[in-house]
Protein backbone atom coordinates (compact mmCIF):
# COMPACT_ATOMS: atom_id res chain seq x y z
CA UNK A 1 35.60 102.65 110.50
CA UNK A 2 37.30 101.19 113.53
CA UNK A 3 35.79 97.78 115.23
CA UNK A 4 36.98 95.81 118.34
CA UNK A 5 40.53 96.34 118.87
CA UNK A 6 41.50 99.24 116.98
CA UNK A 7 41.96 97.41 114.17
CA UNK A 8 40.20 99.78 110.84
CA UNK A 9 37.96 97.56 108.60
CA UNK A 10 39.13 97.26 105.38
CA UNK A 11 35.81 96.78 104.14
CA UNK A 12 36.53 93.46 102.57
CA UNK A 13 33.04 92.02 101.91
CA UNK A 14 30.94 89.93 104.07
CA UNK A 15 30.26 86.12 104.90
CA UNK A 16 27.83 85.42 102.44
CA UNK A 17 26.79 82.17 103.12
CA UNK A 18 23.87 80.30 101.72
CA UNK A 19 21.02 78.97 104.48
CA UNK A 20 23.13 80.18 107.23
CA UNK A 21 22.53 81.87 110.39
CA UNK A 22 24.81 84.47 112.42
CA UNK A 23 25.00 85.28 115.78
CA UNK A 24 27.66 87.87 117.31
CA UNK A 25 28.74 87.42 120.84
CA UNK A 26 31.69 88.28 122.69
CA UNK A 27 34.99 86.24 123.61
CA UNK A 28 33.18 86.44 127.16
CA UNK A 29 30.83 84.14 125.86
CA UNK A 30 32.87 81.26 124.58
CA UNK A 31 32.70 78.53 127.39
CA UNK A 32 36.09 78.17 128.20
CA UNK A 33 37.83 80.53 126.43
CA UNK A 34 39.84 82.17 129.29
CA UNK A 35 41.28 78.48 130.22
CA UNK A 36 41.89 77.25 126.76
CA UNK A 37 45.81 77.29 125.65
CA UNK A 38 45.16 79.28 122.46
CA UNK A 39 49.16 79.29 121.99
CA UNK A 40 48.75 75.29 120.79
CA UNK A 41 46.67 76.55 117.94
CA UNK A 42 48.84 79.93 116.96
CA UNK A 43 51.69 78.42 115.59
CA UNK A 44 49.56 76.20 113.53
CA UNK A 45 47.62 79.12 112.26
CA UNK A 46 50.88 81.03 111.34
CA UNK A 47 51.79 78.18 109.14
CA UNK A 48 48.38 78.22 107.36
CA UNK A 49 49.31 82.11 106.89
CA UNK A 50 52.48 81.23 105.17
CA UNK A 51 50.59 79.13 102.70
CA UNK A 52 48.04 81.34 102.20
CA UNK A 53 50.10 84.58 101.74
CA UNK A 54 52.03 82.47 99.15
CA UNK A 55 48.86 82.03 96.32
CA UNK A 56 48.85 84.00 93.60
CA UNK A 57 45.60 83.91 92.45
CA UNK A 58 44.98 86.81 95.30
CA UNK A 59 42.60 88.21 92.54
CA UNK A 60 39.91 85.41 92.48
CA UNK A 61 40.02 84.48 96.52
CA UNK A 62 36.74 84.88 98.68
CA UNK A 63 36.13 87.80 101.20
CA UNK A 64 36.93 85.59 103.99
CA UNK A 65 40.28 84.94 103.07
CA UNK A 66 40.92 88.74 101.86
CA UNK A 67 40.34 89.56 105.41
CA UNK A 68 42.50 86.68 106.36
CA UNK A 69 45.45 88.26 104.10
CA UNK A 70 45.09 91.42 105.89
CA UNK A 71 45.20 89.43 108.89
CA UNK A 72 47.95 87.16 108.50
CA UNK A 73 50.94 89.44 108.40
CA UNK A 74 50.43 90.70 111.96
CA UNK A 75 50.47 87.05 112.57
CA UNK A 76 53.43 86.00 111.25
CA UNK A 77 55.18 89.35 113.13
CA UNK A 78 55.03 87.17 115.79
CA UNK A 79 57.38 84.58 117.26
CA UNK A 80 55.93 81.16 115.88
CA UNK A 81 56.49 80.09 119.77
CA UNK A 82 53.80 82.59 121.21
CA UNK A 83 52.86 82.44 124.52
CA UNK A 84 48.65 81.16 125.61
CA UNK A 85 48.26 85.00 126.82
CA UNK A 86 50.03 87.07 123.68
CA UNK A 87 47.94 84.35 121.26
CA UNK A 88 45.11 85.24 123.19
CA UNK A 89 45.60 88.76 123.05
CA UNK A 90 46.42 88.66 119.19
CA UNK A 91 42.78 86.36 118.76
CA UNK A 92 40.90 88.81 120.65
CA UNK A 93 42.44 91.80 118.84
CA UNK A 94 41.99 90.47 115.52
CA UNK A 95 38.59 88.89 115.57
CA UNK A 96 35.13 88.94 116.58
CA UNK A 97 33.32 85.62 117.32
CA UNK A 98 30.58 84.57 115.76
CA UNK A 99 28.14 81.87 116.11
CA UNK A 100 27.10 79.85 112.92
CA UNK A 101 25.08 77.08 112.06
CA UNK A 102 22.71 76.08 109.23
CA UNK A 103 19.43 78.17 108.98
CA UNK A 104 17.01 76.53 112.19
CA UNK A 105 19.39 74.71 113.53
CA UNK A 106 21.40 75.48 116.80
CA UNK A 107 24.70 73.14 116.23
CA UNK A 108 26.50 71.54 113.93
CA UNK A 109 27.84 67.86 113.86
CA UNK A 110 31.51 66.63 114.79
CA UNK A 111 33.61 63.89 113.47
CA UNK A 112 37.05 62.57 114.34
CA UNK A 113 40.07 60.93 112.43
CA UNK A 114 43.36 60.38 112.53
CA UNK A 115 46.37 58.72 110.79
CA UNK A 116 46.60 55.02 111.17
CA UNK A 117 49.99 52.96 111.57
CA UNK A 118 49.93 49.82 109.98
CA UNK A 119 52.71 46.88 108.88
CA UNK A 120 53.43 46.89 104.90
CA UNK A 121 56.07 46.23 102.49
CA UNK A 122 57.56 48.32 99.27
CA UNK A 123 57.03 44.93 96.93
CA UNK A 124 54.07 42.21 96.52
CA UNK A 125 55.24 39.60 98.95
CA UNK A 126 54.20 36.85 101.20
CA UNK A 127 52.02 38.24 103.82
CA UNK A 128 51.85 41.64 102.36
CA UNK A 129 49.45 41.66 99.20
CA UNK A 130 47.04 44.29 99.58
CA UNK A 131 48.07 47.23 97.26
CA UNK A 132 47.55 51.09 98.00
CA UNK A 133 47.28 52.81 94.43
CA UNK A 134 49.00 56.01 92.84
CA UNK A 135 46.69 58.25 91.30
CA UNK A 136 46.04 56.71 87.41
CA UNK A 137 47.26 59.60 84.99
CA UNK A 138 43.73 58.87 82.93
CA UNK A 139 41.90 59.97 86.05
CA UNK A 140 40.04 62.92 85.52
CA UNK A 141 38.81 65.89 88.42
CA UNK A 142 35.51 67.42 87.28
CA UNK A 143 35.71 70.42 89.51
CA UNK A 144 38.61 71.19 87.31
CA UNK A 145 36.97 70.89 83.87
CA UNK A 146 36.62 74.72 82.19
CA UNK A 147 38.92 76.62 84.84
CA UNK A 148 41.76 78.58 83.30
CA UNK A 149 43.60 78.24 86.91
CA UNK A 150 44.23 75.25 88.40
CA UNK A 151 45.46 74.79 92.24
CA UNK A 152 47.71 72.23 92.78
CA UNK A 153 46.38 69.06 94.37
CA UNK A 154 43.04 67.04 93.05
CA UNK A 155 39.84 68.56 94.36
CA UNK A 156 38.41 65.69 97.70
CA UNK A 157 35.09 66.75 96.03
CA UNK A 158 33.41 67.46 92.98
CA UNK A 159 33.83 64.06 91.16
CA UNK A 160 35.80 62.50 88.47
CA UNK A 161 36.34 60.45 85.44
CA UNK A 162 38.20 59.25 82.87
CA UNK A 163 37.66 59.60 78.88
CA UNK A 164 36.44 56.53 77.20
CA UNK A 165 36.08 57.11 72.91
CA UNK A 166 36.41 60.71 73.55
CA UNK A 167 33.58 60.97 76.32
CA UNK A 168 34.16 61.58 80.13
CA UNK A 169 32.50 58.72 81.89
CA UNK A 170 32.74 57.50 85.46
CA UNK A 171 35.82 55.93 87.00
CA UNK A 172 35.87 52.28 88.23
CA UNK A 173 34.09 51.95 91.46
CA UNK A 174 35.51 50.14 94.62
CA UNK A 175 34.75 46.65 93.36
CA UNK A 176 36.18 46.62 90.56
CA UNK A 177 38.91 47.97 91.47
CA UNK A 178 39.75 45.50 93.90
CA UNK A 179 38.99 42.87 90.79
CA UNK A 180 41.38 44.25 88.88
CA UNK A 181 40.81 47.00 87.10
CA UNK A 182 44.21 48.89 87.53
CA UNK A 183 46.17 45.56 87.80
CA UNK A 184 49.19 45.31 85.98
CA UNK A 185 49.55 49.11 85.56
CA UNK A 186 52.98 49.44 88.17
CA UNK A 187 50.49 52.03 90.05
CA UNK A 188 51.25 49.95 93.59
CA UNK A 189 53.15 52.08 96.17
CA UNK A 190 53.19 50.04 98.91
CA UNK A 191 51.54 46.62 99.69
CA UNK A 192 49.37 45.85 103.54
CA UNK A 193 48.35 42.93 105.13
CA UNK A 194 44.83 43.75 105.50
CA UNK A 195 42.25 44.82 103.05
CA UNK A 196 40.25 46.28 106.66
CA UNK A 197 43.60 48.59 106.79
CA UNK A 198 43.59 49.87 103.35
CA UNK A 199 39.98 50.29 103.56
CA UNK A 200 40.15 52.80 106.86
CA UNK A 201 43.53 54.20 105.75
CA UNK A 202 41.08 55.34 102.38
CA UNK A 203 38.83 56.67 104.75
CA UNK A 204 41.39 58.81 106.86
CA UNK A 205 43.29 60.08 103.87
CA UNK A 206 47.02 59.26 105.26
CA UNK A 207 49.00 56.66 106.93
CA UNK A 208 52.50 55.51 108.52
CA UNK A 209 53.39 52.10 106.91
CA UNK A 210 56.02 50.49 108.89
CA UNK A 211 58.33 48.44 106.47
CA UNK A 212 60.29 45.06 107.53
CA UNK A 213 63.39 47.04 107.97
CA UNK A 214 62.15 49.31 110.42
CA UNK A 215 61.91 52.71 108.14
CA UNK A 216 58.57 54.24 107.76
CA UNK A 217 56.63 55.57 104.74
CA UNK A 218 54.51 58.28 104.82
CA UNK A 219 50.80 58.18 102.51
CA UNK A 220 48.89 60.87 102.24
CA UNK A 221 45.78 61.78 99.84
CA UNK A 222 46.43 61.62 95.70
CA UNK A 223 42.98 61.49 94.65
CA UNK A 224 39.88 59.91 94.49
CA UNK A 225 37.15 57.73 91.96
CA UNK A 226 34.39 60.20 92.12
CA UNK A 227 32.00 58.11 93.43
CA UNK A 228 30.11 59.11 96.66
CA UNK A 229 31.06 58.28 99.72
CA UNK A 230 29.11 56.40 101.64
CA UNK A 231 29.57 55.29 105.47
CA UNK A 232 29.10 51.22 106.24
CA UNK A 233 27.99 51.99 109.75
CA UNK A 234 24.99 53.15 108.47
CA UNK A 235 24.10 49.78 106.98
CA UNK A 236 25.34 47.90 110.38
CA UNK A 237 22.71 49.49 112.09
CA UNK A 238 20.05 49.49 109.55
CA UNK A 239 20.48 46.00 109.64
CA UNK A 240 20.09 45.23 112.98
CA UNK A 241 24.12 44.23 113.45
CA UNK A 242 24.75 46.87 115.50
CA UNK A 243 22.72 49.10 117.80
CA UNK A 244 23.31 52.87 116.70
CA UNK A 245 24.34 53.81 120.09
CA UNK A 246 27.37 51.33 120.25
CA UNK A 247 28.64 52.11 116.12
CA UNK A 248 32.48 52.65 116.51
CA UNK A 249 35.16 52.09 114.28
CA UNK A 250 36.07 49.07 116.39
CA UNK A 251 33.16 47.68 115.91
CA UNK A 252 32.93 47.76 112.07
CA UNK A 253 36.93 46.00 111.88
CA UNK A 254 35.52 43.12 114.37
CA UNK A 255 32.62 42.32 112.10
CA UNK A 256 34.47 43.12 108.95
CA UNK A 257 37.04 40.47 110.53
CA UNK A 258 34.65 37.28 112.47
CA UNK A 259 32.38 37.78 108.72
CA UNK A 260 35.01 38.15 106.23
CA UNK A 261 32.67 37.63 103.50
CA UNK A 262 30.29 39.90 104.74
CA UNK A 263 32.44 42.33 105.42
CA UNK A 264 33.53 42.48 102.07
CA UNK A 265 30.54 42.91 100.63
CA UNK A 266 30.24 45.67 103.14
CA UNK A 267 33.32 47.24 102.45
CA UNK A 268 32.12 47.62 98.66
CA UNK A 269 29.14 49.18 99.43
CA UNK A 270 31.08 52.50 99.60
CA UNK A 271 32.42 52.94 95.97
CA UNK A 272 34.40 55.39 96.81
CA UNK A 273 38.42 54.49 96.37
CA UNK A 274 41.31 57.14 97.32
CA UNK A 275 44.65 56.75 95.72
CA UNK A 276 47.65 58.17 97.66
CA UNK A 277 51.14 59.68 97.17
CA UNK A 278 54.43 58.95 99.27
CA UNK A 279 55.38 61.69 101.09
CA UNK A 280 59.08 61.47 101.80
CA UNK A 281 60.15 65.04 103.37
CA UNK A 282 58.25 64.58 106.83
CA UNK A 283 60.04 63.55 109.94
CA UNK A 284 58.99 60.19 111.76
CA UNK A 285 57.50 62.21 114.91
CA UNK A 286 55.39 65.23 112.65
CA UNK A 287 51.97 65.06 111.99
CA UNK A 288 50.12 64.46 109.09
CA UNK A 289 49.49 66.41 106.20
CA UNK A 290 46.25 68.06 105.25
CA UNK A 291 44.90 69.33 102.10
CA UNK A 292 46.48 72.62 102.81
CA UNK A 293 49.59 71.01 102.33
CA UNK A 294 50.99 71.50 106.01
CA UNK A 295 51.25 69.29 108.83
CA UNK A 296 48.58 68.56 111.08
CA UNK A 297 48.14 69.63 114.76
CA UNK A 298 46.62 67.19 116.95
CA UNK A 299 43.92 68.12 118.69
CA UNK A 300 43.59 71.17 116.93
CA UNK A 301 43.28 71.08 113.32
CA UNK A 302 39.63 70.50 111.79
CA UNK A 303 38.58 69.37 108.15
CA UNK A 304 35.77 71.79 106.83
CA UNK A 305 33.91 71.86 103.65
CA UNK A 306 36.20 73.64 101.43
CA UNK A 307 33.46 74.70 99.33
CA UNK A 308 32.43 77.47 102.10
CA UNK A 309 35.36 77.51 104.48
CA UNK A 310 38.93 78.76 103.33
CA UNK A 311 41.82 77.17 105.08
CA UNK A 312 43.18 79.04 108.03
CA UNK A 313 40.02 79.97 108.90
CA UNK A 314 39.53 79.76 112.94
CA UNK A 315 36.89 77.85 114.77
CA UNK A 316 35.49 77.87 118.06
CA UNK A 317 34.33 74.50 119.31
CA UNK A 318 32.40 73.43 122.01
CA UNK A 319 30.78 70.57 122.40
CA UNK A 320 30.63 67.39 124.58
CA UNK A 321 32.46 63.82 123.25
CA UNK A 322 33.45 60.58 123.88
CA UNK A 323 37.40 61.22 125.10
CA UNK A 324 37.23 58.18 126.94
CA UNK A 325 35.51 54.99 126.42
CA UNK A 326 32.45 55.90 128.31
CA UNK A 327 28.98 57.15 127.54
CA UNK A 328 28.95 60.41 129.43
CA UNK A 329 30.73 62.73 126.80
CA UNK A 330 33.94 65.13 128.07
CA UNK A 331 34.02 68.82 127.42
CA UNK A 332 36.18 69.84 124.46
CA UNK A 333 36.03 73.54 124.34
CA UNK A 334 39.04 74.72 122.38
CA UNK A 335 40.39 77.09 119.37
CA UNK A 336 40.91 75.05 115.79
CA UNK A 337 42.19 76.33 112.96
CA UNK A 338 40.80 74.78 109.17
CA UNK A 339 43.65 73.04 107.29
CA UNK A 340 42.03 70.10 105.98
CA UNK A 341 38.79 69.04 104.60
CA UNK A 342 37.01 65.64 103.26
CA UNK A 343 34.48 64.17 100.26
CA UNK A 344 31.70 63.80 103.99
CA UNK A 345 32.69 66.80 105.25
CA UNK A 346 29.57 68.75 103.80
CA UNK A 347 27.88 71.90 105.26
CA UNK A 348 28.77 75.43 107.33
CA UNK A 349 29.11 73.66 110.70
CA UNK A 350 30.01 70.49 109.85
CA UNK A 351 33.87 69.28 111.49
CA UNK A 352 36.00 66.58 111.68
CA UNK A 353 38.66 66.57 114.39
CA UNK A 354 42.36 65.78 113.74
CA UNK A 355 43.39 63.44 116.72
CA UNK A 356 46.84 62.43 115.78
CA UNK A 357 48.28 58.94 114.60
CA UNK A 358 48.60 55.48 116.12
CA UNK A 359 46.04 53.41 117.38
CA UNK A 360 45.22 55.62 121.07
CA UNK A 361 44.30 58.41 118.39
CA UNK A 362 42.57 55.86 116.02
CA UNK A 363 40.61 54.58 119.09
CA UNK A 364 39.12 57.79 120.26
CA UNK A 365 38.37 59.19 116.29
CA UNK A 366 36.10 56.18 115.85
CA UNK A 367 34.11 57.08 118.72
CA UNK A 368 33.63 60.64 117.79
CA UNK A 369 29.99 61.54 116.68
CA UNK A 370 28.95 64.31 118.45
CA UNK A 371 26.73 67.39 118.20
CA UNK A 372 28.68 70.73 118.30
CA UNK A 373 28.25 74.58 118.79
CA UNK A 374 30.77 76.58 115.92
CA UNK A 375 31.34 79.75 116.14
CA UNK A 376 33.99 81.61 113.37
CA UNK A 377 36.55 83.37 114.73
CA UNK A 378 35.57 86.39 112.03
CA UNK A 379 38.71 89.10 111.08
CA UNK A 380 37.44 92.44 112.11
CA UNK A 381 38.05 93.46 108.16
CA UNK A 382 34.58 91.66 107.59
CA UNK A 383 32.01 94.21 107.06
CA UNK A 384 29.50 93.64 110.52
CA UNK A 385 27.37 95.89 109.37
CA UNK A 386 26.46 94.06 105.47
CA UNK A 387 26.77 90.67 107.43
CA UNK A 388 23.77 91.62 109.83
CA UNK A 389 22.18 92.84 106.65
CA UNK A 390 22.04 89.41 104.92
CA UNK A 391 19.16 87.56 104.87
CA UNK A 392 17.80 85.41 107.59
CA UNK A 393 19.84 87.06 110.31
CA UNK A 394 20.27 86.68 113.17
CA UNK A 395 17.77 83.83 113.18
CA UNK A 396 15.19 82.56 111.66
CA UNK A 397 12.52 83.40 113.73
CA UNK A 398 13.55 87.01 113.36
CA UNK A 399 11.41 88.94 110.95
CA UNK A 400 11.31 93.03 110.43
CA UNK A 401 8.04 94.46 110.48
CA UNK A 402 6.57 95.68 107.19
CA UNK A 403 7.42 98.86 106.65
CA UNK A 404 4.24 101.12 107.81
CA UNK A 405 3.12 103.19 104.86
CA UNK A 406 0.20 105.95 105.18
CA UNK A 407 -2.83 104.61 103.96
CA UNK A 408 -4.54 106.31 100.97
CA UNK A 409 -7.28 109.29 101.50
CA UNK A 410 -10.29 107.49 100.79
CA UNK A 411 -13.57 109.09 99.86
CA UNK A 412 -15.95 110.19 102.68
CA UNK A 413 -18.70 107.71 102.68
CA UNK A 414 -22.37 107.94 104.06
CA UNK A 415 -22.61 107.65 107.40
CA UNK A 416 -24.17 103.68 107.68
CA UNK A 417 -21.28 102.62 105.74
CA UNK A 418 -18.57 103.86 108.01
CA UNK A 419 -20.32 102.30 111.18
CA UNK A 420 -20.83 99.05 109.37
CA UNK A 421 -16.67 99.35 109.03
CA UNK A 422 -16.04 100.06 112.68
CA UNK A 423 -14.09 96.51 114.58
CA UNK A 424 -12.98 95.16 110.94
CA UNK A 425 -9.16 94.20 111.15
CA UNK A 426 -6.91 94.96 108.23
CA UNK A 427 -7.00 92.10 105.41
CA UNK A 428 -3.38 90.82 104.84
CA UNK A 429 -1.20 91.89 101.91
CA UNK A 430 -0.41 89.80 99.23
């Protein structure tokens, strides 16, 4: 069978996503898509090839990223410095877009983050006394519990534990870990000023720390408690503190700093507590590092829910958002590739934007709450046909006429009772 581009389907499977809807349209469709420098996002998706070509557990992987494998190779064929028009070309070859958002709804929702820079020190000392923690060796993934193979990494979702008398219970929550609950235990890795910082630097996932000599340390995601996130914006506004409108990022660290108290009661309201790892083989000008395990490209990587998305996986945003500090929202219509995901990052069109590191990129992340049209850059290897066949496609107003079947020879009756019948409307099937 040959689809858009030549390219013969390798009959790989189909989407298969839960309360989904599909709609196919054509690169001609995508807003933007002729302008857009699709050569920023290529070389980023060649690295996410390399990684994915790499697993062995080939035999267990999801149709998406079968397709992907097939995919991939032609990818990596090419220079890793292609040109906007041959990425282009190799996108529009490869691919059919694909619209997707959750069953009745028409977009999705968009986040931002990005990797903070922040003043801290290798040792507990004066001014710097606010640890960052190593992952405790007691500390327990449940998404891993029962599987014979286990990826490298602990799963952002899922939850965790630890065994207590032979019984897996939770871990210690935020609070008490900031009583004390791992003091003592040489699990420090690097020490901040600010509790604010390593609160947000928790939420983000990875960090610079610039030490008192000048050198910088790299942080990046370890693990988590297993306790649910939960956002303290939410309770700023439900509160009256902060109108829902004007909820930034700023705006949380200036109440979390004029209310101390307060804001450390507000702080603990999300139990959730990530520990982190050093990460000393990046240089001081790359990116950060995602779950995939490659760096970062700004502007063009997005987190996903791993659960339905495989990295690598290529996105079509468009949507309108807050650039600039200003109400009227700025087109961002551009190409992403999935390399990263997060514990909120829940549901089939459901992003959070990569915006680099340092406090410009930290400023326009915490503005970033934005509706969103997705649509999946889909390998042509995907079966079209089985995933128009799936349920609730291609919307969900769409529904197929019942199937008209011949209705059974009845009995001639007496002449009154078939003009008593005449103008009486078929009763509905049960």
């Amino acid at each position: 069978m040959l689809l858009s581009g030549g390219i013969a389907s390798a009959n790989v499977g189909s989407l298969n996503f839960s309360d989904a809807q599909y709609e196919f349209v054509s690169f001609a469709d995508l807003a933007g898509w002729n302008e857009d420098k699709q050569g920023e996002v290529f070389a980023g998706f060649r690295r996410s090839c390399e990684v994915l070509l790499r697993r062995k557990d080939a035999a267990s992987v999801r149709p998406m990223e079968s397709a992907l494998r097939e995919v991939c190779p032609r990818a990596l064929a090419l220079p890793e410095k292609t040109d906007d028009a041959a990425a282009k070309k190799f996108f529009e070859t490869n691919f059919r877009p694909v619209r997707i958002s959750k069953l009745g709804e028409t977009t999705g929702l968009l986040t931002g983050y990005y990797e903070p820079e922040v003043e801290g020190s290798l040792t507990l000392t004066e001014g710097f006394t606010v640890p960052l923690y190593r992952r405790p060796p007691e500390l327990i993934s449940k998404a891993r519990l029962g599987k014979r193979y286990l990826r490298a990494g602990f799963p952002s979702t899922g939850g965790a534990g630890h065994r207590v008398n032979g019984k897996l219970v939770e871990y210690h929550d935020r609070a008490a870990i900031e009583d004390g609950a791992l003091a003592n235990r040489g699990l420090e890795i690097v020490w901040l000023r600010d509790k604010a910082d390593a609160f947000f630097i928790q939420i983000q996932g990875s960090a610079r720390i610039l030490l008192p000599d000048g050198k910088l340390v790299r942080v990046n995601y370890a693990a988590h408690n297993g306790h649910n996130f939960t956002p303290i914006g939410r309770n700023l506004i439900e509160t009256g503190i902060v109108p829902r409108d004007e909820m930034s990022m700023e705006n949380i660290r200036m109440f979390i700093a004029e209310m101390p108290d307060e804001g450390r009661e507000l702080m603990r309201k999300n139990r959730a507590f990530t520990f982190f790892r050093i990460v000393d083989n990046l240089p001081p000008d790359s990116e950060a590092v995602g779950a995939q395990g490659i760096s970062l490209v700004k502007d063009r990587s997005l987190a996903v829910d791993n659960k339905l998305h495989v990295y690598c996986s290529l996105f079509w945003i468009e949507a309108k958002l807050q650039l600039q500090n200003t109400r009227d929202g700025q087109t961002f219509n551009r190409l992403m590739v999935a390399q990263d995901t997060g514990s909120a990052i829940v549901g089939i069109a459901r992003g959070d934007i990569y915006f680099g590191g340092g406090p410009e990129a930290g400023a326009v992340a915490g503005r970033i709450r934005n509706p969103g049209a997705f649509f999946m850059l889909v390998p042509n290897e995907i079966d079209p046909v089985r995933i128009a066949a799936e349920q609730n496609v291609p919307n969900p107003e769409y529904r197929p006429e019942a199937e008209k079947k011949e209705p059974p020879k009845a009995e001639a009756k007496p002449a009154e009772e078939s003009k008593n019948d005449e103008g009486k409307k078929d009763e509905p099937k049960k």
